[in-house]
C-alpha atoms as a PDB file:
ATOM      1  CA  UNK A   1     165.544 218.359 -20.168  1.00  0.00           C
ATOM      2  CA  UNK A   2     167.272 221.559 -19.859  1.00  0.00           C
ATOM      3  CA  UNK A   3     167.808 224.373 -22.095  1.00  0.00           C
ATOM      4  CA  UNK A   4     172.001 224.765 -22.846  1.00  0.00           C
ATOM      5  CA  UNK A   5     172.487 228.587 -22.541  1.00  0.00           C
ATOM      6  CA  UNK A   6     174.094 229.896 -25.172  1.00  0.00           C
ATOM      7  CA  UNK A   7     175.852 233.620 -24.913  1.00  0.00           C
ATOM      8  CA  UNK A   8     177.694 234.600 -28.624  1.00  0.00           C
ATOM      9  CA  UNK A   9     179.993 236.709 -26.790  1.00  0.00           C
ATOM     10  CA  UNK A  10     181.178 232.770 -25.946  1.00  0.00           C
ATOM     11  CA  UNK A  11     182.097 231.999 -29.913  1.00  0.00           C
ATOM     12  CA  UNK A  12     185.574 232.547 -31.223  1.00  0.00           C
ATOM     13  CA  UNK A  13     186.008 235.504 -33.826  1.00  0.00           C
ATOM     14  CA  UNK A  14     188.724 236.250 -36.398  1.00  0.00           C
ATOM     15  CA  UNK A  15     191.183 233.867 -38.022  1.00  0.00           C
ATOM     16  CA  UNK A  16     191.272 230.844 -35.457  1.00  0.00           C
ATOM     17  CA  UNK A  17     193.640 228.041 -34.795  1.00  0.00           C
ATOM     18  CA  UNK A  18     193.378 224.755 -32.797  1.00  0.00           C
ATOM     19  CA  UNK A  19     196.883 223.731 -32.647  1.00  0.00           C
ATOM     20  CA  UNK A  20     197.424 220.017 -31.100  1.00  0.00           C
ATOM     21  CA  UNK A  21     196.815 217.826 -34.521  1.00  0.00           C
ATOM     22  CA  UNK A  22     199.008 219.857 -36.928  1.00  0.00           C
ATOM     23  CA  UNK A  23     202.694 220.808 -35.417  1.00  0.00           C
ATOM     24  CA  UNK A  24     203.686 222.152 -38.676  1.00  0.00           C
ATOM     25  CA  UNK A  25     200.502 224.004 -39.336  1.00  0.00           C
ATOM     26  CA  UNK A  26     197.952 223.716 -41.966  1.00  0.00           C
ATOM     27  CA  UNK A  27     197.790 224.049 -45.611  1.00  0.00           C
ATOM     28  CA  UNK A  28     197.524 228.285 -46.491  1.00  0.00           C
ATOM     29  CA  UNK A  29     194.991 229.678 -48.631  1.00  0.00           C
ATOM     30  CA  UNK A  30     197.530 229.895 -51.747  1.00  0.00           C
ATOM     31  CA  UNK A  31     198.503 226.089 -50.714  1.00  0.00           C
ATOM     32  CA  UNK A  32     194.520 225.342 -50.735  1.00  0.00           C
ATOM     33  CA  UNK A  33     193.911 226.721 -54.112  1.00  0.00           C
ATOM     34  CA  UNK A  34     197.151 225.031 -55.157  1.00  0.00           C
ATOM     35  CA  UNK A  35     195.862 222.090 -54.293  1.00  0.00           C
ATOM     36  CA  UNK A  36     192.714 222.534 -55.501  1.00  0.00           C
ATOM     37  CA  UNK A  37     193.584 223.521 -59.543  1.00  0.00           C
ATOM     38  CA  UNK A  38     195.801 220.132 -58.922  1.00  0.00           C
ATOM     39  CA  UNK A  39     192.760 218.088 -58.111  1.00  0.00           C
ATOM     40  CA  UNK A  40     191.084 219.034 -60.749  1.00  0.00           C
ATOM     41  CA  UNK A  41     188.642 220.914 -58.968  1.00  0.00           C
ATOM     42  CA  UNK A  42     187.286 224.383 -60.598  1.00  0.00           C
ATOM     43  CA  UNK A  43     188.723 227.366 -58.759  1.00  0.00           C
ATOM     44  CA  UNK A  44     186.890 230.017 -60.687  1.00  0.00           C
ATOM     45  CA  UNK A  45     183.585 229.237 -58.933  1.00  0.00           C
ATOM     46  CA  UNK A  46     185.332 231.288 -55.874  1.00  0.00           C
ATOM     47  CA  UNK A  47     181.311 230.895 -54.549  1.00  0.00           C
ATOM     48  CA  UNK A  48     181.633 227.150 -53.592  1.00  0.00           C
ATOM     49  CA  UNK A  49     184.273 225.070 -54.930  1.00  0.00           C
ATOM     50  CA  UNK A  50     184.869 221.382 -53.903  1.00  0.00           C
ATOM     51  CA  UNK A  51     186.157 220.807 -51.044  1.00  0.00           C
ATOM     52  CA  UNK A  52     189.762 220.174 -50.563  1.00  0.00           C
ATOM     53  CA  UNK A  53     191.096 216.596 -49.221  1.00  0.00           C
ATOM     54  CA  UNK A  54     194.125 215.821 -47.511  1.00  0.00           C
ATOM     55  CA  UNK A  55     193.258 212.178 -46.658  1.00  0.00           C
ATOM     56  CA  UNK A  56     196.885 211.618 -45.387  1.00  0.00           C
ATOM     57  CA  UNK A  57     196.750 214.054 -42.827  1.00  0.00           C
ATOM     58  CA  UNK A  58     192.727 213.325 -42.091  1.00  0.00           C
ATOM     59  CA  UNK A  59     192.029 216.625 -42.897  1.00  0.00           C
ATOM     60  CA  UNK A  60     188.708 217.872 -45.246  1.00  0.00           C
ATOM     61  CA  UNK A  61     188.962 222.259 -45.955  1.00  0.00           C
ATOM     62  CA  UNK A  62     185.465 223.565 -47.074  1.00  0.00           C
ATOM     63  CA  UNK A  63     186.136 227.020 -48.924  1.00  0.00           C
ATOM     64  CA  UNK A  64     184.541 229.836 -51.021  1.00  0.00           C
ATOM     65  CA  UNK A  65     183.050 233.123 -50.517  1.00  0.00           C
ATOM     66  CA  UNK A  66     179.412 231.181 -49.698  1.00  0.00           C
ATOM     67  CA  UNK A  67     181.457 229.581 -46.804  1.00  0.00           C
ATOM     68  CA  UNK A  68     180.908 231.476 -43.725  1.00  0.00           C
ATOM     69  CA  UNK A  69     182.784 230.812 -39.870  1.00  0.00           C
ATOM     70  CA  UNK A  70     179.491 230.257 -38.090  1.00  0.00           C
ATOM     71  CA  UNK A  71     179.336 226.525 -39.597  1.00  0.00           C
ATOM     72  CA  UNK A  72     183.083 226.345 -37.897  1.00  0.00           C
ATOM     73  CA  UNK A  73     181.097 227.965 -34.777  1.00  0.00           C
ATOM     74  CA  UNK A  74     178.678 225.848 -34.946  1.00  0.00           C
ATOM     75  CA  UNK A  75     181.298 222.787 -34.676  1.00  0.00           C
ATOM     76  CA  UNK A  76     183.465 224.264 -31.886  1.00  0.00           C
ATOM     77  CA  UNK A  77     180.347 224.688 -30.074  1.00  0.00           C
ATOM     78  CA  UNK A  78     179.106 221.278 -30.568  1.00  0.00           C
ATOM     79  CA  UNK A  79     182.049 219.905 -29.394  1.00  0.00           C
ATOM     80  CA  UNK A  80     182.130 222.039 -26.276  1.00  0.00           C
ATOM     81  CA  UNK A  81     178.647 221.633 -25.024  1.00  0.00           C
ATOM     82  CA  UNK A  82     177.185 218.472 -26.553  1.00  0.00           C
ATOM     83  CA  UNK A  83     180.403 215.947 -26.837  1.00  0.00           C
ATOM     84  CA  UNK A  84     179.419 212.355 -26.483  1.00  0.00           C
ATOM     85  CA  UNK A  85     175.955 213.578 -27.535  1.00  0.00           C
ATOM     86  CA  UNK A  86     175.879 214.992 -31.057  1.00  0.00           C
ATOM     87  CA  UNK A  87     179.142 214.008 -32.606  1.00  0.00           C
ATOM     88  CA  UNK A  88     180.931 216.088 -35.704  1.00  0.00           C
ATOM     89  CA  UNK A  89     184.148 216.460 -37.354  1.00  0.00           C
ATOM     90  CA  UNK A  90     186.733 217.838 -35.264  1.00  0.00           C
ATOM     91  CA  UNK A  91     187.359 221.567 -36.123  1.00  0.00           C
ATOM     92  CA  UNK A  92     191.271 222.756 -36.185  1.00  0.00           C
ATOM     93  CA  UNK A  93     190.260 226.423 -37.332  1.00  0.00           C
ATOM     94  CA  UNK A  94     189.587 228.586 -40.396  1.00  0.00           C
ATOM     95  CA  UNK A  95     191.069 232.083 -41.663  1.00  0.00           C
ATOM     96  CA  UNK A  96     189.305 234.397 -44.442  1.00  0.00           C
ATOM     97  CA  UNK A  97     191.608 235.108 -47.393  1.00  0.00           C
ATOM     98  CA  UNK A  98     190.528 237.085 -50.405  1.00  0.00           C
ATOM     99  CA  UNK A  99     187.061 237.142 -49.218  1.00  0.00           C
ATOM    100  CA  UNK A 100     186.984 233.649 -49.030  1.00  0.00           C
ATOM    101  CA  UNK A 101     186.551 231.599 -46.188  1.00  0.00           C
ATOM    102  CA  UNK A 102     188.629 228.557 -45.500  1.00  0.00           C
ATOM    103  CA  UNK A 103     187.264 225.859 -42.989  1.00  0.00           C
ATOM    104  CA  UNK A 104     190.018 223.357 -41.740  1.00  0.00           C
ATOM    105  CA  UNK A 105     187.884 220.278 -40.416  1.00  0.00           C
ATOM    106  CA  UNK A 106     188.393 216.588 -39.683  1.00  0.00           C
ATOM    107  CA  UNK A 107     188.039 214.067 -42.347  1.00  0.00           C
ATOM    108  CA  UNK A 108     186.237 211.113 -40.849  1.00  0.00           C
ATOM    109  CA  UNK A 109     186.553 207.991 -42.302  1.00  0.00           C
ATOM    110  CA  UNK A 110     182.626 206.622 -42.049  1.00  0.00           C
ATOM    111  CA  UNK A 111     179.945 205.479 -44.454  1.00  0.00           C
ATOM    112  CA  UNK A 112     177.234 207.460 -45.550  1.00  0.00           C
ATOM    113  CA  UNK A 113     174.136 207.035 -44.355  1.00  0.00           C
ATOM    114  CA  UNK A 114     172.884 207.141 -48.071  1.00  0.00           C
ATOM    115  CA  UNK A 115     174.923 204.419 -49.077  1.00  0.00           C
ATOM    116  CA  UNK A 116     173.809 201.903 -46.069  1.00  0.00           C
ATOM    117  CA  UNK A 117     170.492 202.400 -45.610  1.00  0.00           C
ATOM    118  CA  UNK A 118     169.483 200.259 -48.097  1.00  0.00           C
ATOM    119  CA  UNK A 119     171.002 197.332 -47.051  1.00  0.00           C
ATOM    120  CA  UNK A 120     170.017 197.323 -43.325  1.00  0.00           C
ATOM    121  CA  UNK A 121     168.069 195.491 -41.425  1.00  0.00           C
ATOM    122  CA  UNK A 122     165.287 196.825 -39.806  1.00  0.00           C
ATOM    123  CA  UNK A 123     166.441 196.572 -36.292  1.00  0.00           C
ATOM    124  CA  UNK A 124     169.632 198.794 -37.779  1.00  0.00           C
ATOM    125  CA  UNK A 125     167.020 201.265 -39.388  1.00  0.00           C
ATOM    126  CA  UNK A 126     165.080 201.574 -35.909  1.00  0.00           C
ATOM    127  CA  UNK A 127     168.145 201.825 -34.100  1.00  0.00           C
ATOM    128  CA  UNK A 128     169.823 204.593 -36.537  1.00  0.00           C
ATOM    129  CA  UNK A 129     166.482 206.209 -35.921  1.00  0.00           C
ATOM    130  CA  UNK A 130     166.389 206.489 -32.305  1.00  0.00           C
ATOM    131  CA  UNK A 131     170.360 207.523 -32.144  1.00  0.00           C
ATOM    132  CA  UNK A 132     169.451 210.430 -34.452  1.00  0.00           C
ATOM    133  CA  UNK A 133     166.428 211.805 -32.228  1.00  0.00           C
ATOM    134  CA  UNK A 134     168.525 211.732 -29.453  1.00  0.00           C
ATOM    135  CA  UNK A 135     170.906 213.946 -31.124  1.00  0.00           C
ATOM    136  CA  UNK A 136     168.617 216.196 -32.862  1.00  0.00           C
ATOM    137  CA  UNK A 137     166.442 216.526 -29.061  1.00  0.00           C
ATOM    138  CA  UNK A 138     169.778 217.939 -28.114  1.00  0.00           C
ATOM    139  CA  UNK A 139     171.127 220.289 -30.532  1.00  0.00           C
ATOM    140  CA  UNK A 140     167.387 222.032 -30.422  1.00  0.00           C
ATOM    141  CA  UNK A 141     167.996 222.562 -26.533  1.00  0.00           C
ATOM    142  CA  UNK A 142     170.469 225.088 -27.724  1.00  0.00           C
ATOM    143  CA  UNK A 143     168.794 228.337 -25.915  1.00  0.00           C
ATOM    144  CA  UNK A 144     168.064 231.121 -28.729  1.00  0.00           C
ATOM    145  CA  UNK A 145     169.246 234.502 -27.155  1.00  0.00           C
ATOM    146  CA  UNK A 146     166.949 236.217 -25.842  1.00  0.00           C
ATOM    147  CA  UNK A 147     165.665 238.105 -22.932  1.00  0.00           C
ATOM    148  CA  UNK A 148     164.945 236.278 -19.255  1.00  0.00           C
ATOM    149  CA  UNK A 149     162.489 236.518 -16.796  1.00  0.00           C
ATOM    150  CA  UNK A 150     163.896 235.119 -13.938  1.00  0.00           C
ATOM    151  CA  UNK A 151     164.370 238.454 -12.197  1.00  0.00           C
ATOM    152  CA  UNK A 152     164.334 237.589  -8.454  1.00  0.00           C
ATOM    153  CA  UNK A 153     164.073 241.257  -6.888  1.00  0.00           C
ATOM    154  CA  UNK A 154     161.165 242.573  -4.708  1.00  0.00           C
ATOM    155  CA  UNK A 155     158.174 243.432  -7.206  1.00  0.00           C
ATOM    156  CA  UNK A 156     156.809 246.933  -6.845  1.00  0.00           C
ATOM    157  CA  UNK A 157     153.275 247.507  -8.549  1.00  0.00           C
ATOM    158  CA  UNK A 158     154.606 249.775 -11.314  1.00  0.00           C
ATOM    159  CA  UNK A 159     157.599 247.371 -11.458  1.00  0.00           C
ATOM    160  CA  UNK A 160     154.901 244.450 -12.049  1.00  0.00           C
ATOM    161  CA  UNK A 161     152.951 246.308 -14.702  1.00  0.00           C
ATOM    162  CA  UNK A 162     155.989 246.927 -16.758  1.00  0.00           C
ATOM    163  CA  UNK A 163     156.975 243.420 -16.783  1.00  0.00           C
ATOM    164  CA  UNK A 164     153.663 242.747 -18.061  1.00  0.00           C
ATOM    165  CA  UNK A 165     153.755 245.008 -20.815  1.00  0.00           C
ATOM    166  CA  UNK A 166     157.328 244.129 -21.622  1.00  0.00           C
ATOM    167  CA  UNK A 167     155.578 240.537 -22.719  1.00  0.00           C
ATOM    168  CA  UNK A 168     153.199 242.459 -24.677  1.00  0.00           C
ATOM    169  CA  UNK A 169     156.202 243.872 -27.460  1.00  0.00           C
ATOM    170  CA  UNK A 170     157.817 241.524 -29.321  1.00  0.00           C
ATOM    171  CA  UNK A 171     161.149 240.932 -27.808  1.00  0.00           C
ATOM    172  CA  UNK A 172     163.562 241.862 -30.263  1.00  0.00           C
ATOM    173  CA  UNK A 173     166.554 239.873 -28.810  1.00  0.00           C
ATOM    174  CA  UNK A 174     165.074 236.936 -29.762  1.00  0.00           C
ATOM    175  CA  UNK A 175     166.882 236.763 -33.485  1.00  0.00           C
ATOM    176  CA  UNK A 176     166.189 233.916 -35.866  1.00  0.00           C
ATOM    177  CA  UNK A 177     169.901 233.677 -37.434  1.00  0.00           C
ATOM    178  CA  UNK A 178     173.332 231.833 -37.631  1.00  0.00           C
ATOM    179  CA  UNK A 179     175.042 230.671 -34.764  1.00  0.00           C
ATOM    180  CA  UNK A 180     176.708 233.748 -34.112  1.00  0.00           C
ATOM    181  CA  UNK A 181     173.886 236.188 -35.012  1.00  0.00           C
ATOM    182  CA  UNK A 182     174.477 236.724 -38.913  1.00  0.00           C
ATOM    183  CA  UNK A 183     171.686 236.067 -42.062  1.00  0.00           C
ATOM    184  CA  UNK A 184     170.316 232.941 -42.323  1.00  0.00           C
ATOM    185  CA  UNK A 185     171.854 230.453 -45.359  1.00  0.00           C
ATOM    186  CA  UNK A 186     168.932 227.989 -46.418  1.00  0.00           C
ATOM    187  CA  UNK A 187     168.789 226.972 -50.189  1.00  0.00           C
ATOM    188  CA  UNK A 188     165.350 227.616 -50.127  1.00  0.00           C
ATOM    189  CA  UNK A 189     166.509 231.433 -49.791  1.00  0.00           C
ATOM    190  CA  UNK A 190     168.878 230.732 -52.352  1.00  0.00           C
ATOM    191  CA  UNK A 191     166.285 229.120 -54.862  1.00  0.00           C
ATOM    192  CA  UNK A 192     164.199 232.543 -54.127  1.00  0.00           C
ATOM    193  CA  UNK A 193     166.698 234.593 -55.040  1.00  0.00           C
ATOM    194  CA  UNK A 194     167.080 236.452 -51.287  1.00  0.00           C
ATOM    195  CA  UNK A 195     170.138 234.618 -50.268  1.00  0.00           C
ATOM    196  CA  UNK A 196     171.426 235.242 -47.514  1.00  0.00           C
ATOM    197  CA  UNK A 197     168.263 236.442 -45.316  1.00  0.00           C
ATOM    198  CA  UNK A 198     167.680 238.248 -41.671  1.00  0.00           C
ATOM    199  CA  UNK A 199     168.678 238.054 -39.302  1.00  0.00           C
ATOM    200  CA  UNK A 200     165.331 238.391 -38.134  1.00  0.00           C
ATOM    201  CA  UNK A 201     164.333 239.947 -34.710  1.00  0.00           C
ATOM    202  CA  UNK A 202     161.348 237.410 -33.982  1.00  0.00           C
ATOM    203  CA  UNK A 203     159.211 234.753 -35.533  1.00  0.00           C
ATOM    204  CA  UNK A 204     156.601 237.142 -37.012  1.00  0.00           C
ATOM    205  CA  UNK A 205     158.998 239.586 -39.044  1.00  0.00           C
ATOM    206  CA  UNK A 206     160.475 235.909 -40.109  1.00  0.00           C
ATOM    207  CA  UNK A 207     157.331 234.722 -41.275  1.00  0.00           C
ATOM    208  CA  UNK A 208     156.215 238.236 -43.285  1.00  0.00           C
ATOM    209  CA  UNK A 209     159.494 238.007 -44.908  1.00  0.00           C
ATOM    210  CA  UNK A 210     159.082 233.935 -46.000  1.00  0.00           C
ATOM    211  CA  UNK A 211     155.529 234.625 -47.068  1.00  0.00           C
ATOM    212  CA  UNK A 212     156.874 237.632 -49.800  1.00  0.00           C
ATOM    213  CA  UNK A 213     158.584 235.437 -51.332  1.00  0.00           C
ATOM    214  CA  UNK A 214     155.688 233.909 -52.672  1.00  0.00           C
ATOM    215  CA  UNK A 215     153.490 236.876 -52.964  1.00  0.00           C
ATOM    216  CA  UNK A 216     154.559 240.433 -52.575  1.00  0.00           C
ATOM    217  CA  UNK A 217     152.628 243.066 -50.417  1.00  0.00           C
ATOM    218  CA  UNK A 218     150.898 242.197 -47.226  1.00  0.00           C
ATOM    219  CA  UNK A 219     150.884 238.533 -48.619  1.00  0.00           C
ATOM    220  CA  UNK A 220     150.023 237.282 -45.265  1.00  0.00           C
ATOM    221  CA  UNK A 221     146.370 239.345 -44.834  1.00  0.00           C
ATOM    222  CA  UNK A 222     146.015 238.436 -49.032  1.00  0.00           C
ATOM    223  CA  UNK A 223     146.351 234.904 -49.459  1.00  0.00           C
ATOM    224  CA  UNK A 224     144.877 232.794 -47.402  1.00  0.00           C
ATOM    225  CA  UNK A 225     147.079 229.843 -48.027  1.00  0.00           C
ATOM    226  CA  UNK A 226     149.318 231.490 -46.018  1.00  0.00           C
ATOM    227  CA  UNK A 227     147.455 231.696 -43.061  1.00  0.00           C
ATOM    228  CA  UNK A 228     149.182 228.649 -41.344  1.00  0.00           C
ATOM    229  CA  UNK A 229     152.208 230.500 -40.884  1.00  0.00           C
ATOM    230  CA  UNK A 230     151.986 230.653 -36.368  1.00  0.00           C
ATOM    231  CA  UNK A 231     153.856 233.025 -35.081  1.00  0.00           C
ATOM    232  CA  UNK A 232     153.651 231.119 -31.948  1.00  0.00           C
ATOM    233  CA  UNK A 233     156.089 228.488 -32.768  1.00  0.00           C
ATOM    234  CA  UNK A 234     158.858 228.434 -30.828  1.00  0.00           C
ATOM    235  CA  UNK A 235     162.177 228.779 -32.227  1.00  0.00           C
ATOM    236  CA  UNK A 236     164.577 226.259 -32.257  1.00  0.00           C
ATOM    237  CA  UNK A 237     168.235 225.840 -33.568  1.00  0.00           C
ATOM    238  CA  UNK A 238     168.394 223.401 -36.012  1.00  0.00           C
ATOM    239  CA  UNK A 239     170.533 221.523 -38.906  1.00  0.00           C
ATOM    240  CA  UNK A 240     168.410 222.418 -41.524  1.00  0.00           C
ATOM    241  CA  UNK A 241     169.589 220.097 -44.344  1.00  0.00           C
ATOM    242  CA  UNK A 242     169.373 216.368 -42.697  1.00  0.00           C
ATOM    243  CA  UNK A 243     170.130 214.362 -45.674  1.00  0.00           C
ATOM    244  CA  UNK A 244     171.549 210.987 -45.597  1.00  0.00           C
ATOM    245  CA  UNK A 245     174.486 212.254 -47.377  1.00  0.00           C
ATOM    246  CA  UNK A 246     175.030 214.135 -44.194  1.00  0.00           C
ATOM    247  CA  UNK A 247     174.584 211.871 -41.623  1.00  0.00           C
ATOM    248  CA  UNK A 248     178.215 209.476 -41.297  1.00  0.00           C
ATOM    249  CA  UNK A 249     177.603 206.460 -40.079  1.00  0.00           C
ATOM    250  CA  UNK A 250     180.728 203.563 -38.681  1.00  0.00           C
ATOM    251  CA  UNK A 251     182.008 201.324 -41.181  1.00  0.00           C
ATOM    252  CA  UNK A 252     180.429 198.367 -41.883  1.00  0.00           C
ATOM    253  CA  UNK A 253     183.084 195.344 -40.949  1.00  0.00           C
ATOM    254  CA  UNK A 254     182.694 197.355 -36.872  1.00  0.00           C
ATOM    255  CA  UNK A 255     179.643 196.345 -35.914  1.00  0.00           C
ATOM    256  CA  UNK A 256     176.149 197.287 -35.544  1.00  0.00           C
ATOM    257  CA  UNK A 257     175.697 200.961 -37.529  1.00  0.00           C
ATOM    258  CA  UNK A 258     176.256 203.654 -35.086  1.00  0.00           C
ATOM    259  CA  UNK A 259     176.406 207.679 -36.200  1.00  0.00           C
ATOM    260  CA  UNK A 260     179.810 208.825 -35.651  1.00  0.00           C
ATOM    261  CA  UNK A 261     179.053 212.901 -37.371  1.00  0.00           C
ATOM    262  CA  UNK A 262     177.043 214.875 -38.471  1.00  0.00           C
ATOM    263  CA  UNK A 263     177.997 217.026 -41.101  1.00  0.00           C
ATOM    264  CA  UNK A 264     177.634 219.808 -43.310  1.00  0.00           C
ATOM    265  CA  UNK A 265     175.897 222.512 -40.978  1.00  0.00           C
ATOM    266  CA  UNK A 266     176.263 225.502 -43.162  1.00  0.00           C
ATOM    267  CA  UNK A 267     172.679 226.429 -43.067  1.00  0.00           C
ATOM    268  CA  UNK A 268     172.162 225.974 -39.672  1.00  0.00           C
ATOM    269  CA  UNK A 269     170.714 228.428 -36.912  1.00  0.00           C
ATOM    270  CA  UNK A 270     167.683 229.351 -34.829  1.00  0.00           C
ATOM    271  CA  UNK A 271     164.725 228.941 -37.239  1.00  0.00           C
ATOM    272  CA  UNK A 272     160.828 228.482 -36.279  1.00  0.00           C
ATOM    273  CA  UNK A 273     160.412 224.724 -34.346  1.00  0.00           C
ATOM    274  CA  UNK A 274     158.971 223.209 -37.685  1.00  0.00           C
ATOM    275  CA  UNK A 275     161.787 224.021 -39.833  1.00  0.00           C
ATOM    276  CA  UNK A 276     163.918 220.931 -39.010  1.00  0.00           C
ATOM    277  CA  UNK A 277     161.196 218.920 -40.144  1.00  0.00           C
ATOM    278  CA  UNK A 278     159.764 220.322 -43.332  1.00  0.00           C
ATOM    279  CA  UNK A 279     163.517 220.556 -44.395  1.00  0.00           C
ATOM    280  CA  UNK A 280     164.075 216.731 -43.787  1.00  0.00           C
ATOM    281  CA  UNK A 281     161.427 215.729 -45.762  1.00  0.00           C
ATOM    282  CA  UNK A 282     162.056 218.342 -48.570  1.00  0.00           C
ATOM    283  CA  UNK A 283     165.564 216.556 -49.028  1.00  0.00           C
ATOM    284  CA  UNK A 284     164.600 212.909 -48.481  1.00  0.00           C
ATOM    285  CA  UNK A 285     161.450 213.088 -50.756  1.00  0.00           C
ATOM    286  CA  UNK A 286     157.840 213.675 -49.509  1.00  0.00           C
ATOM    287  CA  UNK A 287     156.646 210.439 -50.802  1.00  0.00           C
ATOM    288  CA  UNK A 288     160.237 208.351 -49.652  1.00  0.00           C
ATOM    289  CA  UNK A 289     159.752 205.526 -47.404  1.00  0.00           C
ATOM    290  CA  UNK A 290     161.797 207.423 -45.002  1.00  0.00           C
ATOM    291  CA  UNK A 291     159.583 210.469 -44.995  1.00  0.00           C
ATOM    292  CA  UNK A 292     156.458 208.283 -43.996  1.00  0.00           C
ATOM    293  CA  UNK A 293     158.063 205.600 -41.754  1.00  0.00           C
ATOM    294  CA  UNK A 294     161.084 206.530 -40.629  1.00  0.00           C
ATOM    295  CA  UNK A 295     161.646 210.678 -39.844  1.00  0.00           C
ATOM    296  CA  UNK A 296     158.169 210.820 -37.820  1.00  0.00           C
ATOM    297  CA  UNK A 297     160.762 208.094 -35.258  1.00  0.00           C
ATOM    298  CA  UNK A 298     162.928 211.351 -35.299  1.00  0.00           C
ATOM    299  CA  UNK A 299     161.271 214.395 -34.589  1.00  0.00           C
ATOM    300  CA  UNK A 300     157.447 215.279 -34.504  1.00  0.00           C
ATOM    301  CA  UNK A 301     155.699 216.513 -37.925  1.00  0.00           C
ATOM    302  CA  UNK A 302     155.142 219.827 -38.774  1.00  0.00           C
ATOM    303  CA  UNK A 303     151.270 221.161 -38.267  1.00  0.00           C
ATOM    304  CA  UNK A 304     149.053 220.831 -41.401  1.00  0.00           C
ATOM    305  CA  UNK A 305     148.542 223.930 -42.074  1.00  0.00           C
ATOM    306  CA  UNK A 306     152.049 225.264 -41.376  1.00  0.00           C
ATOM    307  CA  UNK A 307     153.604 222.720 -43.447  1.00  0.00           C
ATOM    308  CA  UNK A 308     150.616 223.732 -46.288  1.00  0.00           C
ATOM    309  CA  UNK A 309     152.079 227.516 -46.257  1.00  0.00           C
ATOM    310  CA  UNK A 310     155.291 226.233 -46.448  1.00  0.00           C
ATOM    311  CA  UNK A 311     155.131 224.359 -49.212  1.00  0.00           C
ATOM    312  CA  UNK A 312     152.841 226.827 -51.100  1.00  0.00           C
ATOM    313  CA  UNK A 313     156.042 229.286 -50.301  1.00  0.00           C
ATOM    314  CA  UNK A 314     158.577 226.499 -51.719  1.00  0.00           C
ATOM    315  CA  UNK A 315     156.924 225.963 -54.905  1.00  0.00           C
ATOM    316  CA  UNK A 316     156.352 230.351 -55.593  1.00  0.00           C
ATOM    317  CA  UNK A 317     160.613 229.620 -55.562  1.00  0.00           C
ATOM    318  CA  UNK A 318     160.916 227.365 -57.400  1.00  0.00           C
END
């Protein structure tokens, strides 16, 4: 299928509003933390608190100084390009306030796929399965910036000959980042202490970064169980933290299970093509019954010997 182009000069910047749900406008930040203190939720940790719930107005506000407007990006894009295909909460906007950010989203009223998945059937399981690799086929369509070669004018020899050698350099357009360009938010950069990370201008300063994090110096030349790490994957933009938590399924008494969001993209963004992968099973378990029988349905395994390096890098972190 085709690539969806993707152009950041597209996203919207600053303090946003979606007006249409919320006449009267939404809660402020002072309202928020209000709200918050009343909840019972800890407002010191101005890193990531709880979220805030309004239930009666449908409405779910993600905050903190760890929070960052690419996830709402990443939403408002979604719902843009891939309606009907990969569905998430609604987004009615965000503002930054005292260096925290404040993301104003749709509550939806759905199960969890963690608290289902148990009690299905197999034919549910299977079916869940397939609905989610149609979605996550889509979302990694999402074109990563980057220079194109479709340059239709007359070809001169010396005009030839530097298009070759342009494919020679790494192309440093191609970034491995958020959705809108900015450091890269995994935990596993978090549990390493180098949080946030990049961006990155192509897959091989990405992978000499990951590999110092388990072994400093030219750690990629020194230790050979490193030596998985391809820099010719390609790069893909991906969810990065598929648990079932995250994946909202329709209530039970409605019929067959059907995913109505996904959720919780904060540490989304363009990262090398077997990240989706060696994330999912990080979360789920590598020994879970949905690691072995059920992801592969989903999205193909990571190489051996990337997946090797990676997890040689995940335990230095640790």
């Amino acid at each position: 299928m085709a690539g969806i182009t993707f152009d950041h000069a597209d996203l919207p910047i600053g303090d946003v509003y979606l007006p249409g749900h919320f006449p009267h406008g939404l809660p402020s930040p002072a309202e928020v933390r209000v709200k918050a203190a009343q909840d019972g939720i800890d407002t010191r940790n101005t890193f990531r608190p709880d979220p805030v719930l309004y239930p009666e107005l449908g409405l779910i506000i993600k905050w903190g100084r760890d929070i960052t407007i690419a996830e709402g990006q990443c939403l408002w894009f979604m719902s843009k390009h891939l309606r009907g295909v990969v569905p998430v909460p609604e987004l009615y906007g965000w503002t930054v306030d005292s260096d925290q950010t404040f993301l104003y989203m749709q509550l939806v009223n759905a199960d969890t796929l963690q608290g289902r998945w148990n009690d299905m059937s197999e034919d549910d399981k299977l079916d869940i399965c397939a609905q989610l690799r149609d979605m996550m086929a889509a979302w990694r369509r999402i074109q990563c910036p980057g220079p194109t070669s479709n340059d239709s004018r007359p070809r001169t020899i010396l005009s030839t000959v530097m298009s070759w050698l342009r494919f020679w350099r790494p192309a440093p357009a191609i970034r491995l980042g958020q959705i809108c360009g900015q450091a890269l938010r995994d935990i596993l950069f978090y549990n390493a202490g180098q949080y946030p990370a990049g961006p990155f201008d192509n897959v091989h300063s990405f992978h000499d970064w990951l590999a110092k994090l388990a072994c400093a110096n030219d750690a990629r030349k020194d230790v050979e169980e490193l030596s998985g790490l391809e820099d010719s994957v390609a790069v893909t933009f991906t969810h990065g933290d598929l648990d079932h938590s995250n994946i909202l399924i329709s209530k039970k008494p409605d019929g067959p299970p059907k995913i109505v969001a996904i959720i919780d993209w904060h540490q989304s963004g363009w990262y090398p093509e077997p990240w989706e992968w060696l994330k999912a099973q990080m979360v789920a378990g590598h020994s879970s019954q949905w690691t072995k029988e059920y992801l592969p349905r989903t999205l193909r395994p990571a190489r051996y010997e990337y997946h090797y390096s990676w997890e040689y890098i995940k335990m230095a972190t640790i």
